[in-house]
Protein backbone atom coordinates (compact mmCIF):
# COMPACT_ATOMS: atom_id res chain seq x y z
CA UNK A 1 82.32 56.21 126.86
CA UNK A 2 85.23 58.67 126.78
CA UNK A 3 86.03 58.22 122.86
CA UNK A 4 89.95 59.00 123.44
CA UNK A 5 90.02 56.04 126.65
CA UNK A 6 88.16 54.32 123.79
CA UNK A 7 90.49 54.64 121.14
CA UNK A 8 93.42 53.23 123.31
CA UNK A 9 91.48 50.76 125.29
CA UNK A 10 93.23 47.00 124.72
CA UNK A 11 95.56 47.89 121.97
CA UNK A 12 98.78 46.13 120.97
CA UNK A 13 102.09 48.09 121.95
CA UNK A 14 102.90 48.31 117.85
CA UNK A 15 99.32 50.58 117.87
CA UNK A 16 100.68 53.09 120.17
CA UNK A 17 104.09 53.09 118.85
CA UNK A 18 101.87 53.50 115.09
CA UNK A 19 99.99 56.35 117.09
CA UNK A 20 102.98 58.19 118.14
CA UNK A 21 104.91 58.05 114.98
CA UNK A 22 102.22 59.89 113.10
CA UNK A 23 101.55 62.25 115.93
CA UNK A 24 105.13 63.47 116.54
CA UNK A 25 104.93 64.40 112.55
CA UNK A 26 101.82 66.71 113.09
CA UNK A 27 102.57 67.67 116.81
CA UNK A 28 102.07 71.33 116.74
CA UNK A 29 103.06 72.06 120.75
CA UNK A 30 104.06 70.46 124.51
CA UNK A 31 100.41 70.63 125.33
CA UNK A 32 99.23 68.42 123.00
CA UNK A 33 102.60 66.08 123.06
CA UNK A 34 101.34 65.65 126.56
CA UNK A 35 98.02 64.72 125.96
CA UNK A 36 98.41 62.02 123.13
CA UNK A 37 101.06 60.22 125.37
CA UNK A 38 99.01 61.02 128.60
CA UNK A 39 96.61 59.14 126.90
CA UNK A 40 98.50 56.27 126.38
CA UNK A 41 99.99 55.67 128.82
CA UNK A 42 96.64 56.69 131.19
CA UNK A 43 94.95 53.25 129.64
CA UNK A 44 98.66 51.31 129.62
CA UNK A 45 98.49 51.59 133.73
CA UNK A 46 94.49 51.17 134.00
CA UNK A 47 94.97 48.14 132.55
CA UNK A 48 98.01 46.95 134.96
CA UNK A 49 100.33 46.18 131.37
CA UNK A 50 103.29 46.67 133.23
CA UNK A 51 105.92 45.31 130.24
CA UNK A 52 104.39 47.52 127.74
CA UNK A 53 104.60 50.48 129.79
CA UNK A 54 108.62 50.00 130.02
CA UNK A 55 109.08 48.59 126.76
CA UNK A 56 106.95 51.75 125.08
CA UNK A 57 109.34 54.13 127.67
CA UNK A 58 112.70 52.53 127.03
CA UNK A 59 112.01 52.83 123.19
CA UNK A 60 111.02 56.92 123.93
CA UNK A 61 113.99 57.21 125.29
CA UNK A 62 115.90 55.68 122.34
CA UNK A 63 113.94 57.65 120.31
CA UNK A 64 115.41 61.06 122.28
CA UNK A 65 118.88 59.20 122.28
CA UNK A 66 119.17 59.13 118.61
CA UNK A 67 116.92 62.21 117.65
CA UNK A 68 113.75 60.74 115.87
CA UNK A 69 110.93 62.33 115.82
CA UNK A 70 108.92 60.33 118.72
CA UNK A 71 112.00 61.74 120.90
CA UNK A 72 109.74 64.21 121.90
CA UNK A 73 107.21 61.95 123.84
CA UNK A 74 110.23 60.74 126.10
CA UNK A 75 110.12 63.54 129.07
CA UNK A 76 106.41 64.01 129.19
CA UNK A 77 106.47 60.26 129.57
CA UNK A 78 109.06 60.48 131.94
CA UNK A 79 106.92 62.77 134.24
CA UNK A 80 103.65 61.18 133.97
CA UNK A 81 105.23 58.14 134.78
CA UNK A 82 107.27 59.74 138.30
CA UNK A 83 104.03 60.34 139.38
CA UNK A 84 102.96 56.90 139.13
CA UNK A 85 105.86 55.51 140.32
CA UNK A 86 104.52 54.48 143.92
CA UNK A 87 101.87 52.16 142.61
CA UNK A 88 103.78 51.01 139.43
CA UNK A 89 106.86 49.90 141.51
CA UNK A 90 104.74 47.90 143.82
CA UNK A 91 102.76 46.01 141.10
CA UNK A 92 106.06 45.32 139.59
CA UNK A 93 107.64 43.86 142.56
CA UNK A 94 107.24 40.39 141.33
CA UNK A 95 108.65 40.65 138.61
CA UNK A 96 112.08 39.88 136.81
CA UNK A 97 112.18 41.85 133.61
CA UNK A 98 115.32 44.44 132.49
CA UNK A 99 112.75 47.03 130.69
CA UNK A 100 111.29 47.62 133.69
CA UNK A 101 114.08 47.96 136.06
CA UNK A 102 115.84 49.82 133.50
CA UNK A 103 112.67 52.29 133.36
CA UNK A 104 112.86 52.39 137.24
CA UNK A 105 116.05 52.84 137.26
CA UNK A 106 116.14 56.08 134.71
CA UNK A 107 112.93 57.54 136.60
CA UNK A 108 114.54 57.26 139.91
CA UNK A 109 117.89 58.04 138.92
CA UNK A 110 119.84 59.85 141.85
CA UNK A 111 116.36 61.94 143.11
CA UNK A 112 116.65 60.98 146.88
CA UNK A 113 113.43 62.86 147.22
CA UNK A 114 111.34 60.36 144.83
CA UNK A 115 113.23 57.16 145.79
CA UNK A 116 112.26 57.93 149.49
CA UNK A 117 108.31 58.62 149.09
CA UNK A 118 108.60 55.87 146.69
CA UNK A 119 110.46 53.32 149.97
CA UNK A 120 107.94 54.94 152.00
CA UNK A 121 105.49 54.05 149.94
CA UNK A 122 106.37 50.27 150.12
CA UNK A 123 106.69 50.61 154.35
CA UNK A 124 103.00 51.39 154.46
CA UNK A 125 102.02 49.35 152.25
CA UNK A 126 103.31 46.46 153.18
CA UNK A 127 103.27 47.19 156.59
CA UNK A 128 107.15 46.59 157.05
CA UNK A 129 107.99 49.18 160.12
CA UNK A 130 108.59 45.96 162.31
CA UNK A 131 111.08 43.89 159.55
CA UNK A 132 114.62 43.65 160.39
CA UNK A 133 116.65 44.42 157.04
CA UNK A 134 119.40 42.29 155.39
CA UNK A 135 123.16 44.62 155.99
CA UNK A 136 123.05 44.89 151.96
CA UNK A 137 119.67 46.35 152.45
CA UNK A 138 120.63 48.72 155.24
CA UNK A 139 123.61 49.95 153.40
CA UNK A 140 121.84 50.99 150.41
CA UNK A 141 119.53 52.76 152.60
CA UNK A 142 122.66 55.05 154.65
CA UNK A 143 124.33 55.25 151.25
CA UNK A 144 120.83 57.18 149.87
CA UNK A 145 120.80 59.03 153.44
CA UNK A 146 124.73 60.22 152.99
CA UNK A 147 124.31 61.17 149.79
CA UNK A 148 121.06 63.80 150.52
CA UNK A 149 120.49 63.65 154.10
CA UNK A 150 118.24 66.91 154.32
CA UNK A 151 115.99 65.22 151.01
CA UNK A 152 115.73 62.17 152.77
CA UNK A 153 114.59 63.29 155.87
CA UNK A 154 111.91 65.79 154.15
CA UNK A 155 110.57 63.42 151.74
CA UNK A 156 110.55 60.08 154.30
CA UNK A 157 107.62 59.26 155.79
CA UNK A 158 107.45 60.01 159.43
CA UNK A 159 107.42 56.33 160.32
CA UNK A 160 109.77 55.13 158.10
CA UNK A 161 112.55 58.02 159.09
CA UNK A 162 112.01 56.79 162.85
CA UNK A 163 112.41 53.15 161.74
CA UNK A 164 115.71 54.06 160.21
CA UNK A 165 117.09 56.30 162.81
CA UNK A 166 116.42 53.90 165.57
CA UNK A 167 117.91 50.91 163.16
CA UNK A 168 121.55 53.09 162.99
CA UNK A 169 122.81 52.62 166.57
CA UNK A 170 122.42 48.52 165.55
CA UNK A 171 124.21 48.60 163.01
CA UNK A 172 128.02 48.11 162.77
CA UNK A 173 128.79 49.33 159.22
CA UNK A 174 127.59 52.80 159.77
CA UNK A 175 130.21 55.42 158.02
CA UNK A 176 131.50 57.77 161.18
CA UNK A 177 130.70 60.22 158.11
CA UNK A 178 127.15 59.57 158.06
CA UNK A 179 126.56 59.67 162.26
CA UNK A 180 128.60 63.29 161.65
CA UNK A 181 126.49 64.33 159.04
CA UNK A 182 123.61 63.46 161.78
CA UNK A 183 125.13 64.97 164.48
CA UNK A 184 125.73 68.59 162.42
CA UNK A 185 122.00 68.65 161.37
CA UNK A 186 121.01 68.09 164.78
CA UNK A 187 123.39 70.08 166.83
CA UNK A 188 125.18 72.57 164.82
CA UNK A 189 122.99 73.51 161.69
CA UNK A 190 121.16 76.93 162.30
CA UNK A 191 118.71 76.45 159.52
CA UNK A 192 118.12 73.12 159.67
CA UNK A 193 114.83 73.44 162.42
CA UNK A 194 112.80 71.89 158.85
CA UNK A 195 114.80 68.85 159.49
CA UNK A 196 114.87 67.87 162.93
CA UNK A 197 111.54 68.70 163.84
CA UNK A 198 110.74 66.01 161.43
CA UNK A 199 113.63 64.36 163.25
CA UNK A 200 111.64 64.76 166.22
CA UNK A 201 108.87 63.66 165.16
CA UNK A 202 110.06 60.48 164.62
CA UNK A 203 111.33 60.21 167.82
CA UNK A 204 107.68 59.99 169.07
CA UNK A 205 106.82 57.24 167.37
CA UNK A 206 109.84 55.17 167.87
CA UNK A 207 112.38 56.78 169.99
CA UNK A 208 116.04 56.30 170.48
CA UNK A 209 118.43 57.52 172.96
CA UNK A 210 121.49 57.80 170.49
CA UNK A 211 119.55 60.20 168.50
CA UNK A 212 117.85 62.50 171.47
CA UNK A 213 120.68 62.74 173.23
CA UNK A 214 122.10 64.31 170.62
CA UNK A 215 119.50 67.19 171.11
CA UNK A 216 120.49 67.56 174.85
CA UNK A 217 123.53 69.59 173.05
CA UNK A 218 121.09 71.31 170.61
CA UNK A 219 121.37 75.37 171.24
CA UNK A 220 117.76 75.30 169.70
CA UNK A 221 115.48 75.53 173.23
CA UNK A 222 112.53 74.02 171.08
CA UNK A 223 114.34 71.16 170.00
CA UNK A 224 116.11 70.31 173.54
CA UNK A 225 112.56 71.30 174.83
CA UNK A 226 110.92 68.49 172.75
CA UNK A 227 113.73 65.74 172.80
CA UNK A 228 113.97 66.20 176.69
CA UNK A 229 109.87 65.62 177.19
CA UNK A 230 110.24 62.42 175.19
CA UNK A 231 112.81 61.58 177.25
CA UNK A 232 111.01 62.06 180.40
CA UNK A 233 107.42 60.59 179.22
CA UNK A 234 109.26 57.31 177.42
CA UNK A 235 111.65 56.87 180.34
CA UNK A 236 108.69 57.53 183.49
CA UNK A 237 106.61 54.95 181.14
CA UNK A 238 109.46 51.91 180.76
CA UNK A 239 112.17 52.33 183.26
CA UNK A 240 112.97 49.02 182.34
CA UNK A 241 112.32 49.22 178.62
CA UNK A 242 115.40 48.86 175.51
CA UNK A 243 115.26 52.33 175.74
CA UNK A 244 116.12 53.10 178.87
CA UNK A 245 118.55 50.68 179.45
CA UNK A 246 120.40 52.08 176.33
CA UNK A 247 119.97 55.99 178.01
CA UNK A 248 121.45 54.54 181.42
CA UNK A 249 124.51 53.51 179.03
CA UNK A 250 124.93 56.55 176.57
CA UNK A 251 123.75 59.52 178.98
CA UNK A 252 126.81 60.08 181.73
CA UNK A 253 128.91 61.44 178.66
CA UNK A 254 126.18 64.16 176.78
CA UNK A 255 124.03 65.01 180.70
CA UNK A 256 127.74 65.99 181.98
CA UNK A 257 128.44 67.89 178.80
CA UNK A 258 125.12 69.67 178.87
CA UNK A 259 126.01 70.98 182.42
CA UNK A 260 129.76 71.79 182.43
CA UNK A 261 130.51 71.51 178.39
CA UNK A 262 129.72 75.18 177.56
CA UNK A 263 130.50 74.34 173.87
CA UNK A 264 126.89 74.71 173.32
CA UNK A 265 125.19 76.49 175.43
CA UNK A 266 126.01 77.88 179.38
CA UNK A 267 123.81 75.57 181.10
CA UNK A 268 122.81 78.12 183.75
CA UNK A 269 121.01 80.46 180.77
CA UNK A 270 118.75 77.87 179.77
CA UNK A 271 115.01 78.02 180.88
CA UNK A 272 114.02 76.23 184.08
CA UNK A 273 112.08 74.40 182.97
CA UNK A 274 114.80 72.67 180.69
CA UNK A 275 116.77 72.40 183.85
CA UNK A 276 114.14 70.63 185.29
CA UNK A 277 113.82 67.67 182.94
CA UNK A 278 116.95 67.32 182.25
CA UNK A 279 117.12 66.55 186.28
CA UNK A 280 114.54 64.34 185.79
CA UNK A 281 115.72 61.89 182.89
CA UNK A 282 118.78 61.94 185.21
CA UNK A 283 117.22 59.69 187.38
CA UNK A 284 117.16 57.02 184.50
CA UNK A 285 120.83 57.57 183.99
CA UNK A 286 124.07 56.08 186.50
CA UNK A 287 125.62 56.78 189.81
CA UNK A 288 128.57 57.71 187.85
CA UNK A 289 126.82 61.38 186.70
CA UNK A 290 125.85 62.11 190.23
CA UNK A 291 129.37 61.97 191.56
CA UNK A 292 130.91 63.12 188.79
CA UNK A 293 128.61 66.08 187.46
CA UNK A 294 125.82 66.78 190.19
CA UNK A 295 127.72 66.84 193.12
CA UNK A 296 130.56 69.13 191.82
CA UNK A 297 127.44 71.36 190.64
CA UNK A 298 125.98 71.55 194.40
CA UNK A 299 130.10 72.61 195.49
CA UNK A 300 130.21 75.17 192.88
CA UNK A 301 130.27 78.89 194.16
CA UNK A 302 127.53 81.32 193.50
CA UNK A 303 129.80 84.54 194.20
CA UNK A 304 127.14 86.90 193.40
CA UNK A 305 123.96 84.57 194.43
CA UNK A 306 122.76 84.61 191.23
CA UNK A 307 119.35 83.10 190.78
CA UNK A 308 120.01 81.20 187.69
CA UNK A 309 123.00 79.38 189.25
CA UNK A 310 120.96 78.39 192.36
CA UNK A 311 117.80 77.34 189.93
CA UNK A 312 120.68 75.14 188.26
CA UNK A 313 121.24 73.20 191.73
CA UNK A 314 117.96 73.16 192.91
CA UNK A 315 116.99 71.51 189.98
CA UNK A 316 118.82 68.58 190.97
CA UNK A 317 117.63 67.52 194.64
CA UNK A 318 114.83 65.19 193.62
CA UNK A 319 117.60 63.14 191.69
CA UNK A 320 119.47 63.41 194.53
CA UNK A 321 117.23 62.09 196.68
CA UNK A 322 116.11 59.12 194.13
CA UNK A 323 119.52 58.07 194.04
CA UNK A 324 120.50 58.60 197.62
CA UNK A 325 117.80 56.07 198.43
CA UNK A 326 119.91 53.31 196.20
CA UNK A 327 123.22 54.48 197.39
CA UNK A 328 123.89 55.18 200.99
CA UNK A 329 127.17 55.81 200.07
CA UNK A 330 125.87 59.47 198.86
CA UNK A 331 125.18 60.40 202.42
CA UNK A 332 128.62 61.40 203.60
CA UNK A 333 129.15 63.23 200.59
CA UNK A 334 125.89 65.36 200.71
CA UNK A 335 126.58 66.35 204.54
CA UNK A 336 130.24 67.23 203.52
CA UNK A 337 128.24 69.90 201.60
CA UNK A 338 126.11 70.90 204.68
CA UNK A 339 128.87 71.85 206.08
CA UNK A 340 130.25 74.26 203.43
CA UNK A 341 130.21 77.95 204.17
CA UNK A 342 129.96 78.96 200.59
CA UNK A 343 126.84 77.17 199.67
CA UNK A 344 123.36 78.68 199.32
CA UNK A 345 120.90 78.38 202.23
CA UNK A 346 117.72 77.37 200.31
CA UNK A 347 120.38 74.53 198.39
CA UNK A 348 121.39 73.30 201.80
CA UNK A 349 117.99 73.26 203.70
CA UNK A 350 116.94 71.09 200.23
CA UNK A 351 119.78 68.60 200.89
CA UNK A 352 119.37 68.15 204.35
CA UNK A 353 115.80 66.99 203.67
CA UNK A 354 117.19 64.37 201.32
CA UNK A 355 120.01 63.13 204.32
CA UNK A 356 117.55 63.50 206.92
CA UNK A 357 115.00 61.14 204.74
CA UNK A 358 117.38 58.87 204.71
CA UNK A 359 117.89 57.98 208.38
């Protein structure tokens, strides 16, 4: 048997504290501060003695408070126990006891980065991603996310970050600073691509249309790239899911931006292929963005016949025609634009396909 597991195996706490007392007096450097307490407190969580383990740390740190000598066990303490932290905080879980939530509450402190592996943690353990939180719950969790959102999202896991993002829109406490804080991550941030791919991530697993819509603004092509094949692939799958009744609600407003805003991007430059989905997903959205968006898109003038413009139209017509076959009243409107002299040929032989489909 390992004679120094051994020589700590099922001691009282007054051995260790015994132990330390005469080590700090010989201790000649960190290395081997670290390995008497590492020691220690090795066997202390082998053996699952949760209460010593925060009543030996809380009287470290008292130690370090008032300067004697065992002081110097507190930090290396500190770190062995951070990296136990996961498991320790679960086995504690049942218990009531103001050592140890003082000792998780010192070890934690305000690191956003350790607090979320350690909620992660708890989420797959436990198995929680389907639980619906108590508000008190969910506001502790947005004030940890406002306070570090770019450590939260990096050191969340993957599941739990999509459980959260999709939880904000159902909330009604949510600080407009927070959704802001969001919103300039995902839209504005130029070195933030760390962050919402992660973001994106996410999305896959549990997606919401409050947060990829925000992307549909994103000058990052990857990122509108990846937010706009979710779209498509989630909405194709459950045209009648939460999802995409919340899109057909929340779209109008950030598709018409993406087309005619400009803030962000000139919608014409983008790839085709962008162009494309985007058409697509429109199809899961309201009437209200083809009269209002597409149709004033299909009137604009191409002065020079520029490709990209024409691409941007063309993009369109199979919405057109998916909606058209709903809403007869589209007809008129879409021969009204037959007969305009200053629209392209190939845009008009496309459209009159759609009207003639629908006799």
């Amino acid at each position: 048997m390992d004679t120094k597991k051994d020589l700590f195996k099922d001691k009282p706490l007054k051995f260790y504290i015994k132990h330390l007392e005469e080590s700090a007096a010989n201790s000649k450097n960190e290395e081997e501060t670290f390995t008497v307490i590492s020691g220690i407190l090795n066997n202390l969580i082998r053996s699952n003695r949760l209460f010593d383990i925060s009543s030996l740390y809380i009287f470290l740190k008292s130690a370090a408070v008032n300067k004697r000598g065992t002081g110097l066990f507190y930090e290396p303490a500190k770190r062995i126990l951070q990296d136990n932290i996961n498991n320790l905080f679960t086995k504690s879980i049942t218990y009531n006891n103001i050592e140890l939530r003082e000792m998780f509450s010192d070890i934690l402190g305000s690191d956003t980065g350790l607090m979320m592996e350690l909620v992660s943690f708890i989420f797959r353990r436990y198995d929680l991603f389907g639980m619906r939180f108590s508000d008190n719950i969910n506001k502790q969790l947005i004030q940890i996310a406002s306070k570090d959102l770019y450590s939260f999202i990096e050191h969340a896991d993957t599941n739990f970050l999509a459980f959260y993002l999709s939880s904000l829109p159902k909330l009604g406490f949510v600080p407009k600073a927070h959704i802001e804080q969001l919103t300039r991550m995902i839209v504005y941030q130029f070195d933030s691509e760390k962050y919402t791919s992660k973001i994106l991530d996410a999305m896959k697993l549990h997606p919401s249309a409050d947060i990829l819509l925000l992307f549909l603004l994103s000058e990052r092509a990857e990122d509108r790239l990846k937010a706009l094949q979710i779209l498509r692939d989630r909405l194709d799958a459950g045209p009648k899911s939460d999802l995409a009744k919340s899109f057909a609600a929340k779209s109008p407003y950030f598709i018409k931006t993406a087309i005619t805003g400009g803030l962000f991007y000139d919608f014409n430059d983008i790839p085709l292929s962008h162009k494309e989905l985007l058409a697509q997903i429109t199809k899961h959205s309201d009437i209200r963005i083809i009269k209002e968006t597409v149709l004033p898109l299909l009137r604009s003038e191409n002065y020079d016949h520029e490709l990209r413009i024409t691409e941007s139209k063309m993009a369109f017509i199979p919405a057109l025609e998916h909606f058209a076959a709903q809403f007869p009243d589209l007809i008129p409107e879409l021969t009204m634009i037959l007969r305009d002299e200053k629209i392209e040929i190939e845009v008009k032989e496309a459209l009159r396909k759609v009207v003639n489909k629908s006799k």
